[in-house]
C-alpha atoms as a PDB file:
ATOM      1  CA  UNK A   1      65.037  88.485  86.067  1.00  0.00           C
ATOM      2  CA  UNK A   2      66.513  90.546  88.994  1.00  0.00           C
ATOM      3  CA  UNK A   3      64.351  90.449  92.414  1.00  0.00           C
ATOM      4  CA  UNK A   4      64.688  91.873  95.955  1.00  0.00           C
ATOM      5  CA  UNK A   5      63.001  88.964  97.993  1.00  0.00           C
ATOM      6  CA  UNK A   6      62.652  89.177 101.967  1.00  0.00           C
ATOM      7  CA  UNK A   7      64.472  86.505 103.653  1.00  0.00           C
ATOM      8  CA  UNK A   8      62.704  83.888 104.260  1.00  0.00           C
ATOM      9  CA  UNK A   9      62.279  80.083 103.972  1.00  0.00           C
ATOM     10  CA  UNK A  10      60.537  79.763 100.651  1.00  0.00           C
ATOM     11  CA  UNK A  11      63.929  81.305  99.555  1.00  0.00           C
ATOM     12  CA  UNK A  12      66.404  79.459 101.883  1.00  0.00           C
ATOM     13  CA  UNK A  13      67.848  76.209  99.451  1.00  0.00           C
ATOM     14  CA  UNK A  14      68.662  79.260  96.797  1.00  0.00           C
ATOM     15  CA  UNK A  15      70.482  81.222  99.573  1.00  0.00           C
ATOM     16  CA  UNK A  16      71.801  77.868 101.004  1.00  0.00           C
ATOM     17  CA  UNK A  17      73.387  76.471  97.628  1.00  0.00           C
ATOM     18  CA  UNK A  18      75.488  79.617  96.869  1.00  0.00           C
ATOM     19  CA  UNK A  19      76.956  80.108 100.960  1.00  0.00           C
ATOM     20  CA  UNK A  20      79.355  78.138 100.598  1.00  0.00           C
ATOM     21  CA  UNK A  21      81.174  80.351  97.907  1.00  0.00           C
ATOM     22  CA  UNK A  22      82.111  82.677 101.128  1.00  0.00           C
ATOM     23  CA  UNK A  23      83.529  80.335 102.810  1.00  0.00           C
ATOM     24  CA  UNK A  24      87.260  80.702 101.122  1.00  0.00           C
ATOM     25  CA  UNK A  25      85.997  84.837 100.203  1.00  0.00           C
ATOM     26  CA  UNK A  26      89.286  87.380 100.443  1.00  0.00           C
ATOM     27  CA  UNK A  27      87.266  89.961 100.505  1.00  0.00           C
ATOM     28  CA  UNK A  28      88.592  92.350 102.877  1.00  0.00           C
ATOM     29  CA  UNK A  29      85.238  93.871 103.773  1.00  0.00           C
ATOM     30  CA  UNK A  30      81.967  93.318 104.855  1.00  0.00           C
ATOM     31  CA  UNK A  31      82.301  89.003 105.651  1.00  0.00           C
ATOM     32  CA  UNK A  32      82.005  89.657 109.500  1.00  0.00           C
ATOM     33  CA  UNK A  33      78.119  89.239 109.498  1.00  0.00           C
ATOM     34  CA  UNK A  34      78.456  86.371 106.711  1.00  0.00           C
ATOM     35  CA  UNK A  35      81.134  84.333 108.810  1.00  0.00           C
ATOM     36  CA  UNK A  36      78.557  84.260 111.548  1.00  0.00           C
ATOM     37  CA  UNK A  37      75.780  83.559 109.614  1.00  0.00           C
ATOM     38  CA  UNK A  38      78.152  80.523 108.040  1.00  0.00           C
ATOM     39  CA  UNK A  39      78.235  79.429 111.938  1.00  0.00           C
ATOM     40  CA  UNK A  40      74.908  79.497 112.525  1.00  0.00           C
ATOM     41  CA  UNK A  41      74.270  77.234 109.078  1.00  0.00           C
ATOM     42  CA  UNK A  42      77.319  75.005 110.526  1.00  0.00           C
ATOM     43  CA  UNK A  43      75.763  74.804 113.916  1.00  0.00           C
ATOM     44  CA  UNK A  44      71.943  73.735 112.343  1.00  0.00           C
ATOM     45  CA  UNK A  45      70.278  76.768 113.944  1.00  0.00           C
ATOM     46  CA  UNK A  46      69.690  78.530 110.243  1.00  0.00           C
ATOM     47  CA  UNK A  47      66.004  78.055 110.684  1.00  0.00           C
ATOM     48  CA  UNK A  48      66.641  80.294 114.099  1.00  0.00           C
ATOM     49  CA  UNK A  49      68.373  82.682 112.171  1.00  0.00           C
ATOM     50  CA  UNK A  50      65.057  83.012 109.361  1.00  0.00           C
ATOM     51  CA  UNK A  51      62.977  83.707 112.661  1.00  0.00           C
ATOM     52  CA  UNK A  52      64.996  86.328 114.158  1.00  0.00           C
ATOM     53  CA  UNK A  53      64.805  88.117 111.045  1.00  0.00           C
ATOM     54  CA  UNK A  54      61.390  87.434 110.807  1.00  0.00           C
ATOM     55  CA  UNK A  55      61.061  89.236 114.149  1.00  0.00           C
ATOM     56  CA  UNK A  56      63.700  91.914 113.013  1.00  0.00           C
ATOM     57  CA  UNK A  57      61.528  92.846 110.036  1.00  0.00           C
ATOM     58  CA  UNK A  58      58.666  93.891 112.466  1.00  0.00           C
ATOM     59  CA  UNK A  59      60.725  94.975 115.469  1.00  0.00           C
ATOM     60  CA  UNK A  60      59.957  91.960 118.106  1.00  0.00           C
ATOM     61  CA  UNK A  61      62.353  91.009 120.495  1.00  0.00           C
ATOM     62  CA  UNK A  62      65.071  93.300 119.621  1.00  0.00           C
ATOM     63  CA  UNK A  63      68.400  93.123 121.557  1.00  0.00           C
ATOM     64  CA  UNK A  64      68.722  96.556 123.345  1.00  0.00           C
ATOM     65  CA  UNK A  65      70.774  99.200 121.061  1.00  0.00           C
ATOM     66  CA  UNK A  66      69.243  97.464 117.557  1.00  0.00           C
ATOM     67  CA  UNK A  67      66.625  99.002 115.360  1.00  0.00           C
ATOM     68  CA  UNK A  68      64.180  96.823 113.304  1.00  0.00           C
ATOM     69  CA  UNK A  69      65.565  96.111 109.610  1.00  0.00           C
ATOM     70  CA  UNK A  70      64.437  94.331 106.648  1.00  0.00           C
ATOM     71  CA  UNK A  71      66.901  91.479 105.244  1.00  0.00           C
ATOM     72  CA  UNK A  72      66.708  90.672 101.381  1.00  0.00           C
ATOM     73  CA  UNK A  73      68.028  88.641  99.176  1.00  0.00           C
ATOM     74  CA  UNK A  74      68.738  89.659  95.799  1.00  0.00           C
ATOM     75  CA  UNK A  75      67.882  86.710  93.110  1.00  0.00           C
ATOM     76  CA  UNK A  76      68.540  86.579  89.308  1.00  0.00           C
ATOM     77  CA  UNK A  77      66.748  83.902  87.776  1.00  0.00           C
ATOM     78  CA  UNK A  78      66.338  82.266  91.118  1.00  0.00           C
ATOM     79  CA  UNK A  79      70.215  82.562  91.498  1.00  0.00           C
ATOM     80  CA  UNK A  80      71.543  84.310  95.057  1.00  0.00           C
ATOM     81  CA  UNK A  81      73.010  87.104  94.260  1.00  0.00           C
ATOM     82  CA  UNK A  82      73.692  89.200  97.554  1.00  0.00           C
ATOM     83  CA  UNK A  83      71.889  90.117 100.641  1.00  0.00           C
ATOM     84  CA  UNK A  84      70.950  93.769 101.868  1.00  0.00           C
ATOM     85  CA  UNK A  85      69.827  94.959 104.789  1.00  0.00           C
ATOM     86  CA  UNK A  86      67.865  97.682 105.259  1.00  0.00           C
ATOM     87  CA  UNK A  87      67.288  99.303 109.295  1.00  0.00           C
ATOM     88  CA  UNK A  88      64.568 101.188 109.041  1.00  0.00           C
ATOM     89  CA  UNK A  89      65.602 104.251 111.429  1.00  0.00           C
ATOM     90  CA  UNK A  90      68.735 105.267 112.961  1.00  0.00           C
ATOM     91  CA  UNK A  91      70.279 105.510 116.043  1.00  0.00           C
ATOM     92  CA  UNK A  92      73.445 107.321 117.566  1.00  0.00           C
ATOM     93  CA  UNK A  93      75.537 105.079 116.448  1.00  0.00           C
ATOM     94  CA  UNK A  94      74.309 104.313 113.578  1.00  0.00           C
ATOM     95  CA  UNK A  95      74.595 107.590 111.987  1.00  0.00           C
ATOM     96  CA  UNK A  96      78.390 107.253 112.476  1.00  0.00           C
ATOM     97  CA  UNK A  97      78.848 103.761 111.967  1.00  0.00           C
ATOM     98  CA  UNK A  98      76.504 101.620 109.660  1.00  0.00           C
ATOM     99  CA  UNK A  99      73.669 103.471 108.377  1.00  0.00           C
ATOM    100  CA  UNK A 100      70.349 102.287 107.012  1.00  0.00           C
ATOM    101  CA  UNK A 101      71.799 100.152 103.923  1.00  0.00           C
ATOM    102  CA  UNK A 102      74.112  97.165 104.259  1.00  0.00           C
ATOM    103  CA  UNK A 103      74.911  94.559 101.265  1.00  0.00           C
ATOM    104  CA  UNK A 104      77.208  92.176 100.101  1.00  0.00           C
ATOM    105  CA  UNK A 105      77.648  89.850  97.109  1.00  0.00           C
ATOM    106  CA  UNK A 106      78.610  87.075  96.459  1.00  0.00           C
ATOM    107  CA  UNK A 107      82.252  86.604  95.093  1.00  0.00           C
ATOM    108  CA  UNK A 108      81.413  85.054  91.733  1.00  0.00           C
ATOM    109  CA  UNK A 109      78.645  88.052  91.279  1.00  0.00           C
ATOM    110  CA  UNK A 110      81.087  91.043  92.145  1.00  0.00           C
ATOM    111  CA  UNK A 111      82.129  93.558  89.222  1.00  0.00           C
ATOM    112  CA  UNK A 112      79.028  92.728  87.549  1.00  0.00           C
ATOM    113  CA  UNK A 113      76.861  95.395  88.609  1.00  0.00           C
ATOM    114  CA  UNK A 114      75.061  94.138  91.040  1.00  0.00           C
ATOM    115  CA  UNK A 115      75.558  95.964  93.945  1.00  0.00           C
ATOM    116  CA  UNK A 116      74.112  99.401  92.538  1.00  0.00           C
ATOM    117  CA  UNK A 117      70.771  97.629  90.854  1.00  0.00           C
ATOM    118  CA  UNK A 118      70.490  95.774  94.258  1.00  0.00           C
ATOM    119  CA  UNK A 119      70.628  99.554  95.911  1.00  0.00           C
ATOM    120  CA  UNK A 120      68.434 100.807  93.834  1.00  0.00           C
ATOM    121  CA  UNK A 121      66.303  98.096  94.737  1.00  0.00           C
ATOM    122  CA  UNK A 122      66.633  98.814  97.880  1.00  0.00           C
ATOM    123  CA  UNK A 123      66.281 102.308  98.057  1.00  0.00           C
ATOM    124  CA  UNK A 124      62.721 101.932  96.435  1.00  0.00           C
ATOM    125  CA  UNK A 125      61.379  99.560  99.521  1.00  0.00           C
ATOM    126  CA  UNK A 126      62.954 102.210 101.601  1.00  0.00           C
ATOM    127  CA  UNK A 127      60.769 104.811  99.748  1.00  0.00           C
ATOM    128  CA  UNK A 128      57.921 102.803 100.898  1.00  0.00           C
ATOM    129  CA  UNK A 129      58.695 102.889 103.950  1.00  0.00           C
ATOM    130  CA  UNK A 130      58.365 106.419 104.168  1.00  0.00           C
ATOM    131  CA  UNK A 131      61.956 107.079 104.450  1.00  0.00           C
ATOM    132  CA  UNK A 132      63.197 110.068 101.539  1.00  0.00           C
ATOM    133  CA  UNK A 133      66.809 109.321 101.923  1.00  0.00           C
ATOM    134  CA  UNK A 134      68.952 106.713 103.346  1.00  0.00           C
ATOM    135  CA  UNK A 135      72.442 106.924 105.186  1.00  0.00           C
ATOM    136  CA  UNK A 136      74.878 104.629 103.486  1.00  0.00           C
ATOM    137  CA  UNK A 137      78.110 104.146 104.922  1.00  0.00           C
ATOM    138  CA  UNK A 138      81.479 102.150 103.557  1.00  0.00           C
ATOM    139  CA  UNK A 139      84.816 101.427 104.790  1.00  0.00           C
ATOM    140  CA  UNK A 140      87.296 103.958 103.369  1.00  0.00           C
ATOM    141  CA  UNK A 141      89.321 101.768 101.743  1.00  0.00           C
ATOM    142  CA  UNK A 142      85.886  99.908  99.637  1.00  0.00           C
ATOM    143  CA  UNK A 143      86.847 101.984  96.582  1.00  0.00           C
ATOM    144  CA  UNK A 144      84.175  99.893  94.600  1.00  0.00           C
ATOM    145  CA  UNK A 145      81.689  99.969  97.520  1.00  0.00           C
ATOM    146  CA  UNK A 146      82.048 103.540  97.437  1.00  0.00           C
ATOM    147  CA  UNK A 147      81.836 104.103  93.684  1.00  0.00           C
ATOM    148  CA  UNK A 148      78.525 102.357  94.083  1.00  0.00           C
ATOM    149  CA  UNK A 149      77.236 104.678  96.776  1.00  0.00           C
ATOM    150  CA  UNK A 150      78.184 107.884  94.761  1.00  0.00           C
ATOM    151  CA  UNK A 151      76.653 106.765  91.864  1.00  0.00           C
ATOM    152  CA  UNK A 152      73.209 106.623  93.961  1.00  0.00           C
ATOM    153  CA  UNK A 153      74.331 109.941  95.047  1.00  0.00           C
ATOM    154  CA  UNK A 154      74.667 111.149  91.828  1.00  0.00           C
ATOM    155  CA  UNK A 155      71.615 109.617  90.350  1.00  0.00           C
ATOM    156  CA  UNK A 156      69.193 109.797  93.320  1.00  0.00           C
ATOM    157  CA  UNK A 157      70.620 112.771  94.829  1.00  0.00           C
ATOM    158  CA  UNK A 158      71.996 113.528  98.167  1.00  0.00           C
ATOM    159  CA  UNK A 159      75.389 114.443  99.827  1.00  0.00           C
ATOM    160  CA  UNK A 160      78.567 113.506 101.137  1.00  0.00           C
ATOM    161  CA  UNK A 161      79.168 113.806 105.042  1.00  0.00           C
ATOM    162  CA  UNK A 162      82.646 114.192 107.006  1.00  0.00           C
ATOM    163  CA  UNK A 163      84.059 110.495 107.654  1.00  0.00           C
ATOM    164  CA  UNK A 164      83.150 108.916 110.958  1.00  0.00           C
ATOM    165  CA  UNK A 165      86.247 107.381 112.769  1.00  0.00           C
ATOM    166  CA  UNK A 166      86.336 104.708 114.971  1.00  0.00           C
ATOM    167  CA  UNK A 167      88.762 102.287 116.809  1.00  0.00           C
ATOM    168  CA  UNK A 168      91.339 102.634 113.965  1.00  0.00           C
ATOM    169  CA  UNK A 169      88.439 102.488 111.185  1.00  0.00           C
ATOM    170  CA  UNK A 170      86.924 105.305 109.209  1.00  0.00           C
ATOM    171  CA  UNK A 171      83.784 105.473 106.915  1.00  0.00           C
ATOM    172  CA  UNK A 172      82.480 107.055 104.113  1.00  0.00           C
ATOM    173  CA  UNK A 173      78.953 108.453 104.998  1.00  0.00           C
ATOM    174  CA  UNK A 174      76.813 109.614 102.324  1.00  0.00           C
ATOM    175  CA  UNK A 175      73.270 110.375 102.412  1.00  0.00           C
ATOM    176  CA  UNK A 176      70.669 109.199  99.374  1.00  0.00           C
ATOM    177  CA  UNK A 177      67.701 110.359  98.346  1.00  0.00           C
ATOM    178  CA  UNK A 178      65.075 106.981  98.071  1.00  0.00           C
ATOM    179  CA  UNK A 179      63.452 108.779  95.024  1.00  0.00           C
ATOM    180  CA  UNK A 180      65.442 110.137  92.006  1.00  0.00           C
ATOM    181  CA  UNK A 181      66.034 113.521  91.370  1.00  0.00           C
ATOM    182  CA  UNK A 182      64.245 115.750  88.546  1.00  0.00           C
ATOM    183  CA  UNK A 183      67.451 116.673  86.466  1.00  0.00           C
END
């Protein structure tokens, strides 16, 4: 059964046994925030890393520039999936680069849908939260990261901004609605 679980250490061995599949990943997007987190595991300081998001989640002792955000894990029969992140307001920069939705999945999990039941999972704590849509962003070149976002757009509703450009990168920035659309 497919589950959005916070991040946390009743959840850590699942996360643990599967984070070593990104360790050879060729993904070409998306594995900057996993390499470090593969660091911090390497280093023994993962149990520093469950605090901070612990902390994240409720917006204590925030770096200056970062807005509090939920991480999740997404489990199918107790199997890691992928993790999402979801910020729970934006910033300046953040409406050009990053938006209130982040995920990956693992490499053995990818093509399998996923990502888009992960989102939707996603988009329903968001909904919670009070938020009615949510900024999702993609490198220009994720064709399948993209396809997922559009079909939340075309689903949940929403619309496509102008790419954001930066430093020789560009993004896809589309907002979606948390709640679906009466068709």
């Amino acid at each position: 059964m497919l589950k959005l679980v916070k991040v946390s250490p009743e959840y850590a061995d699942i996360f643990l046994s599967a984070i070593n599949e990104y360790r050879t990943d060729t993904a070409k997007f998306g594995l900057d925030s996993i390499r470090q987190l593969l660091k911090t595991v390497d280093d023994g300081k993962f149990d520093e890393w469950l605090e901070k998001a612990r902390k994240n989640d409720i917006g204590l002792d925030l770096p200056d520039g970062w807005i509090s955000n939920t991480k999740y894990w997404l489990l199918d029969n107790d199997e890691y999936i992928g993790s999402f992140t979801l910020r729970h307001d934006l910033n300046e920069t953040l409406m050009k680069w990053g938006g209130h939705i982040g995920y990956i999945i693992r490499p053995s999990k990818r093509g399998h849908g996923y990502a888009f039941k992960g989102l939707e999972l996603v988009l329903a704590e968001a909904s919670k939260r009070g938020l009615k849509r949510c900024l999702i962003t993609c490198n220009t070149e994720n064709d399948a990261s993209f396809a997922v976002i559009n079909k939340a757009k075309n689903i949940y509703g929403g619309e496509q901004l102008s790419d954001s450009h930066l430093d020789g990168f560009s993004e896809h920035r589309v907002w979606v609605n948390t709640v679906k659309e009466n068709r």
